[in-house]
PDB file of N, CA and C in Angstrom:
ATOM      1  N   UNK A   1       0.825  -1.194   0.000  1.00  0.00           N
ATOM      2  CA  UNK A   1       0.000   0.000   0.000  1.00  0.00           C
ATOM      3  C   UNK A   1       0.870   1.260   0.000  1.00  0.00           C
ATOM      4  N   UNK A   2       2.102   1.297   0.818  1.00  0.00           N
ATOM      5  CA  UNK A   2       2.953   2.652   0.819  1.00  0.00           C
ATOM      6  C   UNK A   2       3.535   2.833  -0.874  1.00  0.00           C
ATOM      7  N   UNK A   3       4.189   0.952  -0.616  1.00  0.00           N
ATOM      8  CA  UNK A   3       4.884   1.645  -2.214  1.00  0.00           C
ATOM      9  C   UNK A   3       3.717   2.262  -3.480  1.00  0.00           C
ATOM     10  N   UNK A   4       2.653   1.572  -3.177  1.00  0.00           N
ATOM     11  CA  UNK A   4       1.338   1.952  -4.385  1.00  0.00           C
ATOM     12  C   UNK A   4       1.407   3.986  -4.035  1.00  0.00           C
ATOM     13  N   UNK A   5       1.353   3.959  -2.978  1.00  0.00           N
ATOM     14  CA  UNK A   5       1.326   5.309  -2.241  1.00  0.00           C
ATOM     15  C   UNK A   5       2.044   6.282  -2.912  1.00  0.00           C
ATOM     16  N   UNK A   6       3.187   6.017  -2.772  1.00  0.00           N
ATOM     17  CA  UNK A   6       4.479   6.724  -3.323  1.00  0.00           C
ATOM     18  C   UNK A   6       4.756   6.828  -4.806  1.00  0.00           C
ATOM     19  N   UNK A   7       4.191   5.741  -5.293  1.00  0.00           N
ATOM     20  CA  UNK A   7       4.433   5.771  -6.773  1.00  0.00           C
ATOM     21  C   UNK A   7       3.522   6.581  -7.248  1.00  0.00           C
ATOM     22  N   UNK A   8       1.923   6.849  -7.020  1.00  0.00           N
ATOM     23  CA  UNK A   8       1.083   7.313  -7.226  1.00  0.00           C
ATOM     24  C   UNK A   8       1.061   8.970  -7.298  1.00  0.00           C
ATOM     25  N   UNK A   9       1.424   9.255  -5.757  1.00  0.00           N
ATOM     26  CA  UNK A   9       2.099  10.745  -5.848  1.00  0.00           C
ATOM     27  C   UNK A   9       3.479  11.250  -5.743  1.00  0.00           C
ATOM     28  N   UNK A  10       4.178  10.590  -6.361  1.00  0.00           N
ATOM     29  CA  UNK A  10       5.172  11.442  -6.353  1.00  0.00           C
ATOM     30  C   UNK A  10       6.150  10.690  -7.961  1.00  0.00           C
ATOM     31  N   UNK A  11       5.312   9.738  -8.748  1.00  0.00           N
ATOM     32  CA  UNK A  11       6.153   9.045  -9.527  1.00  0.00           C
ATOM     33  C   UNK A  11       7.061   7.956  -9.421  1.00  0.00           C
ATOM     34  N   UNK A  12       7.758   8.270  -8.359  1.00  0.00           N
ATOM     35  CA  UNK A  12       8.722   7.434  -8.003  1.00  0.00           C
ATOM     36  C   UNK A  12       8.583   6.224  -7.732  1.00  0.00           C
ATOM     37  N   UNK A  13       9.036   5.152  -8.300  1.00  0.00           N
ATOM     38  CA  UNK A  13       8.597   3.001  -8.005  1.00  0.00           C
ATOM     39  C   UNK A  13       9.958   3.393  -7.144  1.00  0.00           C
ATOM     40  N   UNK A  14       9.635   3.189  -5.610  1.00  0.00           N
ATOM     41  CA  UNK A  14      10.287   2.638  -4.208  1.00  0.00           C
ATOM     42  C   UNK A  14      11.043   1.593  -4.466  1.00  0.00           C
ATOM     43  N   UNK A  15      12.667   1.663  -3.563  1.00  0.00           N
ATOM     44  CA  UNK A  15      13.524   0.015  -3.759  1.00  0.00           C
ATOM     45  C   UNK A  15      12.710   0.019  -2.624  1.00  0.00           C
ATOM     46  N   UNK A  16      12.746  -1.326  -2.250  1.00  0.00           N
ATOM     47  CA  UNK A  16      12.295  -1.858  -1.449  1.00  0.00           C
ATOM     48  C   UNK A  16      13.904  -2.823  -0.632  1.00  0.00           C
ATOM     49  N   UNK A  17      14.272  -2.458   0.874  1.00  0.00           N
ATOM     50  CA  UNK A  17      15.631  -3.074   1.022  1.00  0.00           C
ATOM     51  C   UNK A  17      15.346  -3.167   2.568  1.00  0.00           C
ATOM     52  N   UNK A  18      16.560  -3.890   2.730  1.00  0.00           N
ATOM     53  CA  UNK A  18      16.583  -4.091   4.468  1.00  0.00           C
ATOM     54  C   UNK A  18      18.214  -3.791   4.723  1.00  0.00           C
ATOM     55  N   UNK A  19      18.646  -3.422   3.929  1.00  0.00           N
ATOM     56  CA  UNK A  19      20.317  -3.470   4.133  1.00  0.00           C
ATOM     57  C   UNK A  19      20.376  -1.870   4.376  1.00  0.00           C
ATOM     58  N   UNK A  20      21.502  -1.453   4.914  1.00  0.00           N
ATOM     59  CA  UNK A  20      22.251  -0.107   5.474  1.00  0.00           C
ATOM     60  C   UNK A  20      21.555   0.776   6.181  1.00  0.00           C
ATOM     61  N   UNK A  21      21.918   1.883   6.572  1.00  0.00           N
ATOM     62  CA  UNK A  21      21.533   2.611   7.772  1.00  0.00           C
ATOM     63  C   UNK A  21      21.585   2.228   8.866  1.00  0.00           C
ATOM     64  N   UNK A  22      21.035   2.647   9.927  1.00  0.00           N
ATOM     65  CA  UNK A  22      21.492   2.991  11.548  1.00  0.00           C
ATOM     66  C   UNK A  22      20.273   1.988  12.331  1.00  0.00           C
ATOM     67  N   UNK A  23      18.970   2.003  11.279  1.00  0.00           N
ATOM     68  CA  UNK A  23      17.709   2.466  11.611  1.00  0.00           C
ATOM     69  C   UNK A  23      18.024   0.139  12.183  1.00  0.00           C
ATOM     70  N   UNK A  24      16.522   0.284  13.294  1.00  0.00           N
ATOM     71  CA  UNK A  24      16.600  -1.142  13.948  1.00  0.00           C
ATOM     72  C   UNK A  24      15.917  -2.077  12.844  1.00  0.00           C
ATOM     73  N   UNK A  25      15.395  -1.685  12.224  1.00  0.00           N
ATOM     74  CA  UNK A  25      14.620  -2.388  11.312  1.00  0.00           C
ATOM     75  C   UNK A  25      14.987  -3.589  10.146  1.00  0.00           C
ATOM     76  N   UNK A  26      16.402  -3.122   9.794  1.00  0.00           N
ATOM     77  CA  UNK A  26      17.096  -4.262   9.265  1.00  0.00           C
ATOM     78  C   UNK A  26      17.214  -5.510  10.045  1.00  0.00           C
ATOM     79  N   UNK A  27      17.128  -5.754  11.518  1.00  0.00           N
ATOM     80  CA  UNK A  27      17.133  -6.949  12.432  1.00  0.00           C
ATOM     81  C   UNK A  27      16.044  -6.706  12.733  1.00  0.00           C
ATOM     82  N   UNK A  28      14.740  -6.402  12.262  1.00  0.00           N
ATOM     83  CA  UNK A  28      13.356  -6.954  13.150  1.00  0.00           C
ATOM     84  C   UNK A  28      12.987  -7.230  11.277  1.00  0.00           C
ATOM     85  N   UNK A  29      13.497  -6.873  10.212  1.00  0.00           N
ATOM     86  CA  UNK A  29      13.227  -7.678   9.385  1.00  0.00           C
ATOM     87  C   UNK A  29      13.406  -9.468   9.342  1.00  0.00           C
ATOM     88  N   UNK A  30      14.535  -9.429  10.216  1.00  0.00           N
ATOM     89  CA  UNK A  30      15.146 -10.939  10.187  1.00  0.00           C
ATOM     90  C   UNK A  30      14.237 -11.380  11.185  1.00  0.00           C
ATOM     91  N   UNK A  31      13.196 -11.254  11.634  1.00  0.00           N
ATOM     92  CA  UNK A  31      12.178 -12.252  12.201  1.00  0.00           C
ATOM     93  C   UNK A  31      10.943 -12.369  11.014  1.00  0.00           C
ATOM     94  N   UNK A  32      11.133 -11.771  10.061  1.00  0.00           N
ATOM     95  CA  UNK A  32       9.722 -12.184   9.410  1.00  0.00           C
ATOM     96  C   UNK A  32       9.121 -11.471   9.846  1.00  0.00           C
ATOM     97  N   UNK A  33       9.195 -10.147  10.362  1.00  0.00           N
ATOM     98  CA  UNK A  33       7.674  -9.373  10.612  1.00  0.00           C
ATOM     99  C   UNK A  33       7.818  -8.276   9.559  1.00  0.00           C
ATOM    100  N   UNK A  34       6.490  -7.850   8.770  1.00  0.00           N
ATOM    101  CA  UNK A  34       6.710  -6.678   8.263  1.00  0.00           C
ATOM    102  C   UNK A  34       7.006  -5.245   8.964  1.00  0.00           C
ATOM    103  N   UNK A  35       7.992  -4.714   7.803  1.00  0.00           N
ATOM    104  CA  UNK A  35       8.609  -3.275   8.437  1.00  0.00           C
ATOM    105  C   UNK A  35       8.438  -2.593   7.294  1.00  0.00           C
ATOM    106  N   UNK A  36       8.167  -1.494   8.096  1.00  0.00           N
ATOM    107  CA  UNK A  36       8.194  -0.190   6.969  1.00  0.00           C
ATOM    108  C   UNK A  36       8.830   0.870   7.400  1.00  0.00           C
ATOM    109  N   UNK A  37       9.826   1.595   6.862  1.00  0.00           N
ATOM    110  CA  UNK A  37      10.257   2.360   7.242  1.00  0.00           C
ATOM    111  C   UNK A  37      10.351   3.269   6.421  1.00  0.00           C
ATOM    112  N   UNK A  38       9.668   5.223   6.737  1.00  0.00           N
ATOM    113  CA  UNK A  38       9.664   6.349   5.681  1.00  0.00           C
ATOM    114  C   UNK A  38       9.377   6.716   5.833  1.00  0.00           C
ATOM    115  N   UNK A  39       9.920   8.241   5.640  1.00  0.00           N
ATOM    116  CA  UNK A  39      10.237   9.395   6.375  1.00  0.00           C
ATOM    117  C   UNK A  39      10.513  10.331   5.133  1.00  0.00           C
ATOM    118  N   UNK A  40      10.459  11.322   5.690  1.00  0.00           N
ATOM    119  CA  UNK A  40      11.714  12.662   4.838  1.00  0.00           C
ATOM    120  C   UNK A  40      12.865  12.373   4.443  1.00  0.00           C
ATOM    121  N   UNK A  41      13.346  12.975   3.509  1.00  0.00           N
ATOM    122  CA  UNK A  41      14.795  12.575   2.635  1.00  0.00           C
ATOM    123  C   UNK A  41      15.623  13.832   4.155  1.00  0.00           C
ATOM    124  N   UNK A  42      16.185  13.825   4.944  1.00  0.00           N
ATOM    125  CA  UNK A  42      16.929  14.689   5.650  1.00  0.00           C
ATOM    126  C   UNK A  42      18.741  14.459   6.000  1.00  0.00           C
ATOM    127  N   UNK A  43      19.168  15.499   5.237  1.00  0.00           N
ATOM    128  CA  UNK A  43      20.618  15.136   4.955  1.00  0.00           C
ATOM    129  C   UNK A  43      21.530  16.334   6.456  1.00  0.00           C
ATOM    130  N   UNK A  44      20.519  16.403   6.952  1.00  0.00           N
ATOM    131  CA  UNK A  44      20.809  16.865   8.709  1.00  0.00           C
ATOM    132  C   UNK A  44      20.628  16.293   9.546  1.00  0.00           C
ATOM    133  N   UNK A  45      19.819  14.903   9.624  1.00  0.00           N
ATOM    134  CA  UNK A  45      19.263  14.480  10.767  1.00  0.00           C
ATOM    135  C   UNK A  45      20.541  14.086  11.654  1.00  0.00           C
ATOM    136  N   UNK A  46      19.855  14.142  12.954  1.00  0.00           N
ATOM    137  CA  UNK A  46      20.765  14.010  14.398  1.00  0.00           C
ATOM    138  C   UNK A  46      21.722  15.061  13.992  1.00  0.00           C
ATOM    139  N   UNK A  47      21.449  15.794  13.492  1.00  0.00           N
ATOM    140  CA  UNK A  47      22.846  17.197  13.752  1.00  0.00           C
ATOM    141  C   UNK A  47      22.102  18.617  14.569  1.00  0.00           C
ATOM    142  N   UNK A  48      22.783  19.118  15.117  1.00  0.00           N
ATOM    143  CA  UNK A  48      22.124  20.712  15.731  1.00  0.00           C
ATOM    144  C   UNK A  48      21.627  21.127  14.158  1.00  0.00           C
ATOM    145  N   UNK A  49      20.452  22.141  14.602  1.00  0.00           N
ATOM    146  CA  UNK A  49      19.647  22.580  13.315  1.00  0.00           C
ATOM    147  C   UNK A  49      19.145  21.572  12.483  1.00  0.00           C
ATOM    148  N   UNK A  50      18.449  20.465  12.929  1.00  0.00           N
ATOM    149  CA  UNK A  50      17.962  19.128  11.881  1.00  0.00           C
ATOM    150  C   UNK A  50      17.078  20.241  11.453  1.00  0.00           C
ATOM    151  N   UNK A  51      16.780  20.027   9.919  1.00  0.00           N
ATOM    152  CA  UNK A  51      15.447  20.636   9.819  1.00  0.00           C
ATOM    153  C   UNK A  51      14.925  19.449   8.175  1.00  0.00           C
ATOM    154  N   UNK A  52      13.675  20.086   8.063  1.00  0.00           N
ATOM    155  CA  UNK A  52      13.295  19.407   6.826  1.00  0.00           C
ATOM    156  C   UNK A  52      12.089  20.728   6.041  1.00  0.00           C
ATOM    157  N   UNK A  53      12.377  20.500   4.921  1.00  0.00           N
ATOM    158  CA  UNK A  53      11.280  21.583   3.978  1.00  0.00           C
ATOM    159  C   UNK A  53       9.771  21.294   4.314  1.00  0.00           C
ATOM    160  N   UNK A  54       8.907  22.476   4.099  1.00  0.00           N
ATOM    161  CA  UNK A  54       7.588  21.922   4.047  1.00  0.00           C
ATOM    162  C   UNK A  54       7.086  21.440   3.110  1.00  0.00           C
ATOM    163  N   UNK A  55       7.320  21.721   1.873  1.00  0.00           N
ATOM    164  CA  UNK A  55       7.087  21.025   0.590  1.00  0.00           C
ATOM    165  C   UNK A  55       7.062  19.101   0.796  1.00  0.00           C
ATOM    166  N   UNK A  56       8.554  18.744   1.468  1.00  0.00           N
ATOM    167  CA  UNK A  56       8.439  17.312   2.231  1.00  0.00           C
ATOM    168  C   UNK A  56       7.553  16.994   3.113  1.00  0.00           C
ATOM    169  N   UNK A  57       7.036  17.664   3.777  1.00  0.00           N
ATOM    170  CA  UNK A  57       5.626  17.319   4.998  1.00  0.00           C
ATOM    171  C   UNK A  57       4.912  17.260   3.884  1.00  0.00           C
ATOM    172  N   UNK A  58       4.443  18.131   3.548  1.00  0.00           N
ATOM    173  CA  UNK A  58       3.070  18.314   2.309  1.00  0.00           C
ATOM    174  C   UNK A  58       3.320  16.885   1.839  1.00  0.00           C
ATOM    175  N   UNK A  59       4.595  16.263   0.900  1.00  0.00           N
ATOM    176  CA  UNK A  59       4.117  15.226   0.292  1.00  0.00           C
ATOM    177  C   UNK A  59       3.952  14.328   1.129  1.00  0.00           C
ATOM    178  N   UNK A  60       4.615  14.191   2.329  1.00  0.00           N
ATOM    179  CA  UNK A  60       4.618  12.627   3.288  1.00  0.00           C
ATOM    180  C   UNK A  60       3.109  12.952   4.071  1.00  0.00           C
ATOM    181  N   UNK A  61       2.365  13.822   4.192  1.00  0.00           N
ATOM    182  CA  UNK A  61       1.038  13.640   4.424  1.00  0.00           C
ATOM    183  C   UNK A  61       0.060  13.186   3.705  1.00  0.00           C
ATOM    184  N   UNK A  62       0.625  13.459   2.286  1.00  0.00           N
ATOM    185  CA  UNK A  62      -0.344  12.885   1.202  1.00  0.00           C
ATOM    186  C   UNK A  62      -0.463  11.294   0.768  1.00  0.00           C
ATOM    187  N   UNK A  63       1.176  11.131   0.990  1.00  0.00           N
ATOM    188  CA  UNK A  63       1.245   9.611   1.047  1.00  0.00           C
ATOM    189  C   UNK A  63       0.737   8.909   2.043  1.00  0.00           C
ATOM    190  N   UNK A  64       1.195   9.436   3.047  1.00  0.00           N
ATOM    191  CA  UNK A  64       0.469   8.810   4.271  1.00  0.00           C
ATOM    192  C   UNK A  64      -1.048   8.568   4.297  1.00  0.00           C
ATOM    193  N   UNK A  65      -1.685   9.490   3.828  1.00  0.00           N
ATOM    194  CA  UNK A  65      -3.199   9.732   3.516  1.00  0.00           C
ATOM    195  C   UNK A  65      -3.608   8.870   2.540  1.00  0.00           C
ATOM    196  N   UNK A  66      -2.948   8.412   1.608  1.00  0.00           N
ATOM    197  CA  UNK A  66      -3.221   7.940   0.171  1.00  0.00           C
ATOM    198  C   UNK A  66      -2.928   6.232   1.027  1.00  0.00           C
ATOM    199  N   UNK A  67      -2.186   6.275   1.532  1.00  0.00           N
ATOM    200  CA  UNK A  67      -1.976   4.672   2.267  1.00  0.00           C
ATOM    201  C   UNK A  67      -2.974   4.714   2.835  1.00  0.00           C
ATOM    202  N   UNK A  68      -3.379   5.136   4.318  1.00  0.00           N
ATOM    203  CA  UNK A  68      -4.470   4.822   4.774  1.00  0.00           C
ATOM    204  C   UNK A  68      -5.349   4.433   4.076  1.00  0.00           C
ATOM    205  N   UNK A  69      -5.570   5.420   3.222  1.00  0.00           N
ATOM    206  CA  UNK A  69      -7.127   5.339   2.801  1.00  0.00           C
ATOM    207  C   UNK A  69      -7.146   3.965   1.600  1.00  0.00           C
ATOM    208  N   UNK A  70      -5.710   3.197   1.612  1.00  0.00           N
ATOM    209  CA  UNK A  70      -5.476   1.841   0.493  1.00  0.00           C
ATOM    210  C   UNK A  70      -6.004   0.544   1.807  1.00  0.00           C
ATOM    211  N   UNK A  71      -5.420   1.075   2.994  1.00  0.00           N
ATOM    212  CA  UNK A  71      -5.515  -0.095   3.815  1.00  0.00           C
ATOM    213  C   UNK A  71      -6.605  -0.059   4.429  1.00  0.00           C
ATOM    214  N   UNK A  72      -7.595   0.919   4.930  1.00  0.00           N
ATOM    215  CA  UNK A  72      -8.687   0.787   5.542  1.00  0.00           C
ATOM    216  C   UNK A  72      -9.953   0.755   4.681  1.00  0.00           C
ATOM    217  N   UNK A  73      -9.673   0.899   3.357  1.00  0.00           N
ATOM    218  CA  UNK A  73     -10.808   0.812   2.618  1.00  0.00           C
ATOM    219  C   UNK A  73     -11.879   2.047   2.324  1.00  0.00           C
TER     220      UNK A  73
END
């Protein structure tokens, strides 16, 4: 439903991966549970002054919105 999400508004067909980054999710993939992980593109995060554009909220609300409304019907 996210990747349908994402492709829908914003163009982009999602990799879909469990390898690199910091994030815990690469080892709670290795039990077999689904993970999703996605967020803002932020090339500050964990630094003083993290910030992110609003143009990026705007779209990750829409996706987010566009998922819901795939999974709850």
């Amino acid at each position: 439903a996210l990747s349908r999400a994402i492709q829908e508004r914003t163009g982009i067909t999602p990799t879909l991966s469990t390898t690199g980054g910091t994030s815990d999710g690469r080892f709670i993939a290795k039990t077999a549970a689904q993970v999703v992980e996605f967020g803002v593109c932020n090339h500050s995060i964990h630094q003083i002054n993290e910030y992110t554009s609003v143009a990026e909220l705007n779209a990750l609300t829409k996706i987010y919105q566009r998922t819901l409304e795939q999974l709850l019907g």
